[in-house]
Protein backbone atom coordinates (compact mmCIF):
# COMPACT_ATOMS: atom_id res chain seq x y z
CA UNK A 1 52.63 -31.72 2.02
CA UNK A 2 51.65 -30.30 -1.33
CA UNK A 3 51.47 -33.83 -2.77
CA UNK A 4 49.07 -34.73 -0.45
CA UNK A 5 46.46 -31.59 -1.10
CA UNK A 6 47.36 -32.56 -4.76
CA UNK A 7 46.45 -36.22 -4.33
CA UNK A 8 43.25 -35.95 -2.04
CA UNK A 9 42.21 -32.24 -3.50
CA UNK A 10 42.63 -31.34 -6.91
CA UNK A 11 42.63 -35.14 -8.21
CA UNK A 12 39.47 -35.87 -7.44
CA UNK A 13 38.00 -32.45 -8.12
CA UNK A 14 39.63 -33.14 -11.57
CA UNK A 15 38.19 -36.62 -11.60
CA UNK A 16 34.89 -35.25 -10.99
CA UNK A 17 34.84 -32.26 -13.98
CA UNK A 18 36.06 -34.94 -16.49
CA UNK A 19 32.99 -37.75 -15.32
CA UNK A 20 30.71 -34.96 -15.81
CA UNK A 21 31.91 -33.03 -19.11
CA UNK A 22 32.29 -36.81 -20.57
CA UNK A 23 28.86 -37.32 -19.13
CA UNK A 24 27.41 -34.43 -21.16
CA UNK A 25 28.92 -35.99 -24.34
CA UNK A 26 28.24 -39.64 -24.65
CA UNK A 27 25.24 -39.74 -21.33
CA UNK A 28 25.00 -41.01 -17.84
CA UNK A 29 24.39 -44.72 -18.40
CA UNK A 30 27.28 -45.05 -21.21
CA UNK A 31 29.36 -43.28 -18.98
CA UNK A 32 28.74 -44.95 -15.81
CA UNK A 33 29.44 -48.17 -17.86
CA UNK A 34 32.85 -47.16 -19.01
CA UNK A 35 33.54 -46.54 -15.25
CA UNK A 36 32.72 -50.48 -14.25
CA UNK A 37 34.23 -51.50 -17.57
CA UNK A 38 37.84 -49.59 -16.77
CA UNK A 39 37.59 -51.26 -13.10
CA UNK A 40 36.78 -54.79 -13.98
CA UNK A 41 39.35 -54.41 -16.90
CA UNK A 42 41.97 -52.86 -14.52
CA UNK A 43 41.59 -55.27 -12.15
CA UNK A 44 42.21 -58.07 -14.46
CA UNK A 45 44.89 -56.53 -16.23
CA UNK A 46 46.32 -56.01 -13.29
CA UNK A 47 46.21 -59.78 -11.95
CA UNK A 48 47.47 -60.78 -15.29
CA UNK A 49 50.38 -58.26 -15.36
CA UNK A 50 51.22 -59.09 -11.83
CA UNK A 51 51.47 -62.76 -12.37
CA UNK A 52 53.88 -62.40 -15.42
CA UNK A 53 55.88 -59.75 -13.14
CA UNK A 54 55.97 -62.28 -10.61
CA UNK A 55 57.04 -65.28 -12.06
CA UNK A 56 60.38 -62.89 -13.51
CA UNK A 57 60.68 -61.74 -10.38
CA UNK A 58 60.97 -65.82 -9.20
CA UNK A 59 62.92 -66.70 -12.31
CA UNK A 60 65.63 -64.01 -11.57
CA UNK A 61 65.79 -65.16 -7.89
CA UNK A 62 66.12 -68.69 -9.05
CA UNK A 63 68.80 -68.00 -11.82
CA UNK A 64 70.63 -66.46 -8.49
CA UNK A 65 70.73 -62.70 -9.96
CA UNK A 66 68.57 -59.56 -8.82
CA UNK A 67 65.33 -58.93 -9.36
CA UNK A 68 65.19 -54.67 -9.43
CA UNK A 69 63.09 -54.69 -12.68
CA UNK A 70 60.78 -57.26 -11.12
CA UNK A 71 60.46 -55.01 -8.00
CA UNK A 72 59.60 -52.08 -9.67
CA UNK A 73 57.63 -53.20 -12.35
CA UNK A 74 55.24 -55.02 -9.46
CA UNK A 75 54.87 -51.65 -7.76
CA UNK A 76 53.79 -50.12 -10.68
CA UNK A 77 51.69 -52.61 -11.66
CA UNK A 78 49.86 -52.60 -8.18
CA UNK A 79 49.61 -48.69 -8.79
CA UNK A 80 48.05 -49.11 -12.24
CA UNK A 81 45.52 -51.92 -11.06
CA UNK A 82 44.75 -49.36 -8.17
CA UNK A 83 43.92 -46.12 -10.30
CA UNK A 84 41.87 -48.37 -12.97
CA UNK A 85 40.14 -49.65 -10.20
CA UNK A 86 39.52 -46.26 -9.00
CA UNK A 87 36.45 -45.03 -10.85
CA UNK A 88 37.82 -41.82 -13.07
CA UNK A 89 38.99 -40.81 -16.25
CA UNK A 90 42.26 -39.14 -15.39
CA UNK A 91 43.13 -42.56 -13.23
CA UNK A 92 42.20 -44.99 -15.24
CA UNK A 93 44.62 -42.97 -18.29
CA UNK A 94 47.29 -43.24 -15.76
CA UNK A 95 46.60 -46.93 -14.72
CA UNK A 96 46.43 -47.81 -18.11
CA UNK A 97 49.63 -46.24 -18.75
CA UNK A 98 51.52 -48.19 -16.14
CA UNK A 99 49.78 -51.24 -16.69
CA UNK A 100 51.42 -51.45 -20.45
CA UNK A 101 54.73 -53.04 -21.00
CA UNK A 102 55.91 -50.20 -22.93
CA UNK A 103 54.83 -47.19 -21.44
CA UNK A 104 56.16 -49.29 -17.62
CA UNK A 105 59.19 -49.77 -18.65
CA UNK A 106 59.70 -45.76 -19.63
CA UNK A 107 58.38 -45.06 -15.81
CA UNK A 108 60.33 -48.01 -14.02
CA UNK A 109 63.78 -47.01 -16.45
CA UNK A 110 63.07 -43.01 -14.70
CA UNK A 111 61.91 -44.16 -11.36
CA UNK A 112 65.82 -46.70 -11.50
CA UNK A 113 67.66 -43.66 -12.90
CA UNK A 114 66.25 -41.03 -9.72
CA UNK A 115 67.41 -43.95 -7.22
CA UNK A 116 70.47 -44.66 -8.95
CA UNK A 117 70.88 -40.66 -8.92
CA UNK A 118 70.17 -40.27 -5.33
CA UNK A 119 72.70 -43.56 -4.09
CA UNK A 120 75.01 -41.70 -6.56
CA UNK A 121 74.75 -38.56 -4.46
CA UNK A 122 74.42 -40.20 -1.34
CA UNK A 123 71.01 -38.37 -0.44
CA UNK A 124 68.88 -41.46 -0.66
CA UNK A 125 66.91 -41.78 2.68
CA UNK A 126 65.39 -45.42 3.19
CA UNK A 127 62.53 -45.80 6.84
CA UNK A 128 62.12 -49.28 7.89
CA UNK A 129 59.37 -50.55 9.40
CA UNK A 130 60.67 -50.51 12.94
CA UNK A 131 59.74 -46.23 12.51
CA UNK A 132 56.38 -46.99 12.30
CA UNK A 133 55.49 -46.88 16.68
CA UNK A 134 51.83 -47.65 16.53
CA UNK A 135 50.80 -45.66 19.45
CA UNK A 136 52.73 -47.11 22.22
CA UNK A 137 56.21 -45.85 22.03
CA UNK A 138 57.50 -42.51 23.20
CA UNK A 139 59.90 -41.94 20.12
CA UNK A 140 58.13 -40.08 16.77
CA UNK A 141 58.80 -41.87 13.25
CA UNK A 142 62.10 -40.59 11.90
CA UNK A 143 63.69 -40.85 8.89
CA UNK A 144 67.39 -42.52 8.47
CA UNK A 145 70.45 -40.88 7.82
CA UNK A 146 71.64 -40.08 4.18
CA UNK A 147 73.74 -42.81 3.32
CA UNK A 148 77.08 -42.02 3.92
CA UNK A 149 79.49 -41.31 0.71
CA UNK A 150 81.75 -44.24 -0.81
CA UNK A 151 85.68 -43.39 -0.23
CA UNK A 152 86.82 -45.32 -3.59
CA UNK A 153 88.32 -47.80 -1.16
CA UNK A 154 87.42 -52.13 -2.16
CA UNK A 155 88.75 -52.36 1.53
CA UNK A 156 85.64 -53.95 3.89
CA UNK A 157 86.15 -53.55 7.53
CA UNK A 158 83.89 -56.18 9.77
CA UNK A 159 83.76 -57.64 12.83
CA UNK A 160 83.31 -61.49 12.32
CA UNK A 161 81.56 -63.32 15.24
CA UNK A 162 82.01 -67.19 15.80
CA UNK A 163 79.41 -70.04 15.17
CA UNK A 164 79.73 -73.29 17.27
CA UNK A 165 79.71 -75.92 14.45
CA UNK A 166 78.96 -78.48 16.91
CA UNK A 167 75.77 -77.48 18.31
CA UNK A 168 72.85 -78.86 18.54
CA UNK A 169 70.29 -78.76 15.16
CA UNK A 170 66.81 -79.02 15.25
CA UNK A 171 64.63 -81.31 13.05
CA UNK A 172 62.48 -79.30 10.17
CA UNK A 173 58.91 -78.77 11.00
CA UNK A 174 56.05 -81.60 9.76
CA UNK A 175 58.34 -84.03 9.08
């Protein structure tokens, strides 16, 4: 809950001082053009940045291996693009910042170590989209259960169900 008053309270009120105090320095107009220059900049940046994250993200899916850096670095890339967007001084430092290779790759390599902390642990909690009710179901959105802890075991126990080779298969689509 405090994030929230942080994000939607003090952020902008901060926002808001800095426009004005670097208003008082360098003017209104030069000023209000740094704020359209930082969005149209951010938002290109960000298309660029999210194409080149994409296309690794592709690569590593077609070279059959995970793509967790790909993930990541798209979400912060998305998250920069937003705050530069955002007119502001204090977001469009933080865009910035996660719109650069180097500076992304320090916040994607901490944001990887807290998961990889929290699976460790066995305290990461994960909601799918079937919480979400929209209005029409009885049953509030609820978070999962922690992940239950590995026993050190490389035993598997499943429950294998049988597929009738021999059935029917329909043609693809448009062809």
């Amino acid at each position: 809950m405090r994030w929230l008053f942080l994000f939607f309270i003090v952020v902008p009120l901060v926002e808001l001082y800095l426009l004005l105090w670097l208003g008082s320095i360098i003017g209104f107009w030069p000023t209000v053009g740094i704020t359209i220059v930082t969005g149209v900049l951010g938002g290109s940046l960000a298309k660029r940045e999210g194409i080149r994250v994409w296309r690794q993200w592709r690569t590593a899916l077609a070279e059959m291996r995970p793509p967790e850096t790909g993930v990541v670095d798209g979400v912060l890339v998305l998250i920069g693009g937003a705050l530069l967007i955002t007119p502001g001084v204090l977001t469009d430092l933080t865009g910035l910042f996660l719109l650069l290779p180097p500076t992304r790759k320090l916040v994607a390599a901490a944001i990887r170590r807290r998961i990889d902390a929290k699976i460790a642990s066995g305290s990461l909690q994960v909601m799918d989209a079937s919480s979400f009710s929209m209005g029409f179901e009885p049953e509030p959105m609820r978070w999962s259960e922690p992940a239950p802890r590995a026993s050190g075991s490389d035993v598997v126990d499943t429950t294998g169900e049988s597929v009738d080779l021999d059935a029917p298969v329909l043609p693809p689509r448009g062809g």
